[in-house]
Protein backbone atom coordinates (compact mmCIF):
# COMPACT_ATOMS: atom_id res chain seq x y z
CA UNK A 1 65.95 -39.51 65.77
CA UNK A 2 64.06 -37.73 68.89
CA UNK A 3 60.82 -39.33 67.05
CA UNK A 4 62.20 -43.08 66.70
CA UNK A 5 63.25 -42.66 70.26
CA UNK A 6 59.82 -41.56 71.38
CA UNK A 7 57.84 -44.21 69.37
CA UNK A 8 59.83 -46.97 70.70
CA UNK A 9 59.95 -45.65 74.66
CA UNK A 10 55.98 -45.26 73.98
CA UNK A 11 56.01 -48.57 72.81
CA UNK A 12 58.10 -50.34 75.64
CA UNK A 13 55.48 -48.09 78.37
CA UNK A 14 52.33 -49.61 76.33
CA UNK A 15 53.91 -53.34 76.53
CA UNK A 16 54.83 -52.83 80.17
CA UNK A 17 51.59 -51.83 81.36
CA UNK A 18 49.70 -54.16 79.25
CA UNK A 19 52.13 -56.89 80.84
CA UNK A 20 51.32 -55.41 84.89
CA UNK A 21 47.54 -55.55 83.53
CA UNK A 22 47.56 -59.03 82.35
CA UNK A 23 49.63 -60.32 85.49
CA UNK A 24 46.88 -58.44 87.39
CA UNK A 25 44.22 -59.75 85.42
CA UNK A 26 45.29 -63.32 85.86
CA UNK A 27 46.05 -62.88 89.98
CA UNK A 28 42.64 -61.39 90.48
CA UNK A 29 40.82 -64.06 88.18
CA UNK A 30 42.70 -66.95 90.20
CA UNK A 31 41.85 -65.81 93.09
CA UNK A 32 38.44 -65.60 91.87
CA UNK A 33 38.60 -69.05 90.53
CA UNK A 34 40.34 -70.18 94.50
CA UNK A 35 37.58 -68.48 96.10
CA UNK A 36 34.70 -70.67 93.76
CA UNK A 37 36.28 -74.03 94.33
CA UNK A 38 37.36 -73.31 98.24
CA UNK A 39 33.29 -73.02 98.72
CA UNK A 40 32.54 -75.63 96.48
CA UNK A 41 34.58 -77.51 97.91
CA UNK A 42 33.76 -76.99 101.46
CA UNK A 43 30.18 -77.20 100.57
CA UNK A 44 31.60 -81.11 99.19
CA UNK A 45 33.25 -81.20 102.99
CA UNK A 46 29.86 -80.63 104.49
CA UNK A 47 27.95 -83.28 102.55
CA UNK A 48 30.87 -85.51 103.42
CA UNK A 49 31.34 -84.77 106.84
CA UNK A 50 27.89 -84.99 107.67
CA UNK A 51 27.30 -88.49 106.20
CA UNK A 52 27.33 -91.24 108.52
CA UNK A 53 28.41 -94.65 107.86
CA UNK A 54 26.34 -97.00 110.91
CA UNK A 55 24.24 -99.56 109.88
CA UNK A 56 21.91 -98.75 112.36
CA UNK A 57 21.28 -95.27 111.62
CA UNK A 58 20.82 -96.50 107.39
CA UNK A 59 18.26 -99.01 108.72
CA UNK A 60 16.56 -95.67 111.07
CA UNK A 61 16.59 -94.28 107.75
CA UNK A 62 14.39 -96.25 105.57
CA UNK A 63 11.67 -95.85 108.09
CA UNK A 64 11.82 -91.78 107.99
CA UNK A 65 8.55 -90.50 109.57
CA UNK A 66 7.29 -87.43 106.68
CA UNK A 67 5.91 -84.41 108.54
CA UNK A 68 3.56 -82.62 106.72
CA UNK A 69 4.90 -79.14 104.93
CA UNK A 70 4.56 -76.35 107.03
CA UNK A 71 2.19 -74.18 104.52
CA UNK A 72 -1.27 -75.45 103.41
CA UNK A 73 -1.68 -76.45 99.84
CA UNK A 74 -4.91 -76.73 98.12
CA UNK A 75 -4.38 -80.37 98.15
CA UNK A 76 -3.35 -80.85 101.46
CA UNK A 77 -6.28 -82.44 102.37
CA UNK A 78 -6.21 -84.76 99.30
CA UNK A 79 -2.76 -85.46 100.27
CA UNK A 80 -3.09 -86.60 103.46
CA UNK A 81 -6.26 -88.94 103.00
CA UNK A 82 -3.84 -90.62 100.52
CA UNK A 83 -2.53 -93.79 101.73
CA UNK A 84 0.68 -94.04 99.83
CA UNK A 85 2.08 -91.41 97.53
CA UNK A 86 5.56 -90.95 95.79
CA UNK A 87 7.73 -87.60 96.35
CA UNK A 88 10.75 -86.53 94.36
CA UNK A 89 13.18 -84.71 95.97
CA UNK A 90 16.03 -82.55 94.36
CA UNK A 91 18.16 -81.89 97.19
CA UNK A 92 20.80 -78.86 96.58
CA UNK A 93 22.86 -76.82 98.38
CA UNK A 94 23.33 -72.97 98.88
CA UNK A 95 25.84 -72.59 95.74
CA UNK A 96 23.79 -73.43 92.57
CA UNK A 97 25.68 -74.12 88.86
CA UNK A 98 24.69 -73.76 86.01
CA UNK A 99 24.22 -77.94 85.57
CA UNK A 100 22.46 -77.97 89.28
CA UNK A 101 20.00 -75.71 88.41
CA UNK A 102 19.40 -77.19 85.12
CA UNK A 103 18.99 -80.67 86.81
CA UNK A 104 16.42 -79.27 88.98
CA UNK A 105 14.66 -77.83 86.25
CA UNK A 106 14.67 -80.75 84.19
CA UNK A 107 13.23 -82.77 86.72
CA UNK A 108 10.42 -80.28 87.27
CA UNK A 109 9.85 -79.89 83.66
CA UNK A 110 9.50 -83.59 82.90
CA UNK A 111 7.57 -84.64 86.52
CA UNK A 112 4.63 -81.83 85.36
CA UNK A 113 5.02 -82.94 81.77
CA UNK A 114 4.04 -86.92 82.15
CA UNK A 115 2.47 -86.64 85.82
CA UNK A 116 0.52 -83.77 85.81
CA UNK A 117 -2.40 -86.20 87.07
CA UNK A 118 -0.68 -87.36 89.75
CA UNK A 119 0.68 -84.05 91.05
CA UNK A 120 -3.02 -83.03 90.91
CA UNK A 121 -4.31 -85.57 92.76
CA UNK A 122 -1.69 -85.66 95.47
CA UNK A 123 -0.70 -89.10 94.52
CA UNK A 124 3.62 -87.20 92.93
CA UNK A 125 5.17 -84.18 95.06
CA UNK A 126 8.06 -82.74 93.79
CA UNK A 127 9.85 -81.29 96.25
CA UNK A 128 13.71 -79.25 95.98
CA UNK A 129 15.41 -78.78 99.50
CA UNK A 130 18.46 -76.95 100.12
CA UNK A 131 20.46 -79.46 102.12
CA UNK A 132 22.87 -76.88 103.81
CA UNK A 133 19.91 -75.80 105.73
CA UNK A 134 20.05 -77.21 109.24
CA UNK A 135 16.43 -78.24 108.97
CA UNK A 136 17.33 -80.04 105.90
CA UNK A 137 20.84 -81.92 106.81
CA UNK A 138 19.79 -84.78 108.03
CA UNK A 139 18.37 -86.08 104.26
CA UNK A 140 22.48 -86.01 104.17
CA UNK A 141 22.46 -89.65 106.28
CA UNK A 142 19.13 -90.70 105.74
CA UNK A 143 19.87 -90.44 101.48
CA UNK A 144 23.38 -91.25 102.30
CA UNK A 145 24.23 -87.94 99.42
CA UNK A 146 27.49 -87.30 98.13
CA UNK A 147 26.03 -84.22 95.28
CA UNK A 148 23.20 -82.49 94.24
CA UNK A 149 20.67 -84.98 93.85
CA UNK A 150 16.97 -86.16 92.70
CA UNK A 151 15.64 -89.04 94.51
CA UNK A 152 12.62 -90.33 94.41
CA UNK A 153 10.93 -92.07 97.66
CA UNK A 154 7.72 -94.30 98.02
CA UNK A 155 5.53 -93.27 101.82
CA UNK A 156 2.56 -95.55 102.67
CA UNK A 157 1.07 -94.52 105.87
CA UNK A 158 3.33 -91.26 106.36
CA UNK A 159 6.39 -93.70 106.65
CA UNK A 160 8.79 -94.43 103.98
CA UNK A 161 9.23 -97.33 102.33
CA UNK A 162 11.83 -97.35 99.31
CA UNK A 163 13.76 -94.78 97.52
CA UNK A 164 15.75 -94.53 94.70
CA UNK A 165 18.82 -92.12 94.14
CA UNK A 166 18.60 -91.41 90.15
CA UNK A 167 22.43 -90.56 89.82
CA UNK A 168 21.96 -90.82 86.07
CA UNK A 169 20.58 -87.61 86.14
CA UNK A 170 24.14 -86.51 85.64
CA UNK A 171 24.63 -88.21 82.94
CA UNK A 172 21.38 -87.05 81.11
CA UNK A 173 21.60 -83.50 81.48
CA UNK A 174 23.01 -82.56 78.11
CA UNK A 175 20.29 -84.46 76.54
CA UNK A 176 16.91 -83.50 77.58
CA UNK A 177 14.88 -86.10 76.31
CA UNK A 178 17.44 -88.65 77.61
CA UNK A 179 16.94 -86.74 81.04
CA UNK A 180 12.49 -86.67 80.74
CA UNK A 181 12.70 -90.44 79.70
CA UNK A 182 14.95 -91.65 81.95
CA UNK A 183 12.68 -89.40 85.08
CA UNK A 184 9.29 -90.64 83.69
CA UNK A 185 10.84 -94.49 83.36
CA UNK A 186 11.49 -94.04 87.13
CA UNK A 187 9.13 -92.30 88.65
CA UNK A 188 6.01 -95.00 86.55
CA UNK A 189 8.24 -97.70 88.54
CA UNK A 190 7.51 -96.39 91.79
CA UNK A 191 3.96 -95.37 90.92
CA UNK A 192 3.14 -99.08 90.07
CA UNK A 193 3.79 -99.67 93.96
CA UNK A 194 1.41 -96.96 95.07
């Protein structure tokens, strides 16, 4: 009888820790999972908050000056004697996910793949900005952005003259020759202007 006793006080410890363990378990996971969406979400906030809604600053917008990147690129020069030229941006913030960063790459992949011409000659930049940089928040307004996003902007003369938020990005991204097509559908559009 000492045994049966032994087996099933053994067995009540075992089931009592495992039970602490998985209450722990779950506490520290949800807090994990708390921690993930309170930045998330206050990266949202900042995207938000930083958006403004005057018609006179949207209008501003549209006529954004480009200054020239800070580092020299072998086709700076090219670049610049370029009249008009068409750059795709993929703004993003700090906190990258797994769908962000495939976004991005997508974009990247499919931009080199059908325009490797154009990024050659200077004619397609493709540029990704962290928007939670304070150099960088202002493409907030001027792109009026709500998420991660690739848009793609037509500049005669250094000034801007039309963009294009592709938001379908998002809805291409678990098809990646959805995603190329719909990119290289887009960015021929804007290169017809150039």
């Amino acid at each position: 009888m000492n045994t049966k006793k032994i087996v099933s006080l053994s067995l009540l410890v075992f089931v009592f820790v495992s039970s602490v363990f998985l209450v722990y378990k779950g506490l520290v996971q949800k807090g994990h999972n708390k921690a993930n969406a309170t930045a998330e979400t206050q990266a949202q906030n900042t995207l938000l908050t930083q958006r403004s809604t005057s018609n006179e600053e949207n209008k501003v917008a549209k006529e954004i000056v480009l200054e020239p990147q800070e580092k020299a690129t072998p086709f700076q020069a090219a670049r610049d004697t370029i009249k008009s030229r068409i750059v795709a941006y993929y703004f993003h913030g700090t906190y990258r996910c797994y769908t962000c960063l495939t976004i991005e790459r997508y974009s990247r992949e499919a931009i080199k793949k059908y325009f490797s011409k154009e990024l050659q000659d200077g004619r397609l930049e493709f540029r990704p900005l962290n928007v939670e940089e304070p150099e960088n928040r202002h493409y907030i307004q001027d792109y009026q952005l709500f998420t991660r996003s690739l848009v793609i902007t037509l500049v005669k003369d250094n000034k801007q003259k039309e963009w294009k938020n592709l938001t379908e990005v998002w809805t291409y991204v678990r098809n990646r020759e959805k995603f190329y097509q719909y990119v290289r559908d887009e960015v021929e559009k804007f290169l017809k202007e150039t």
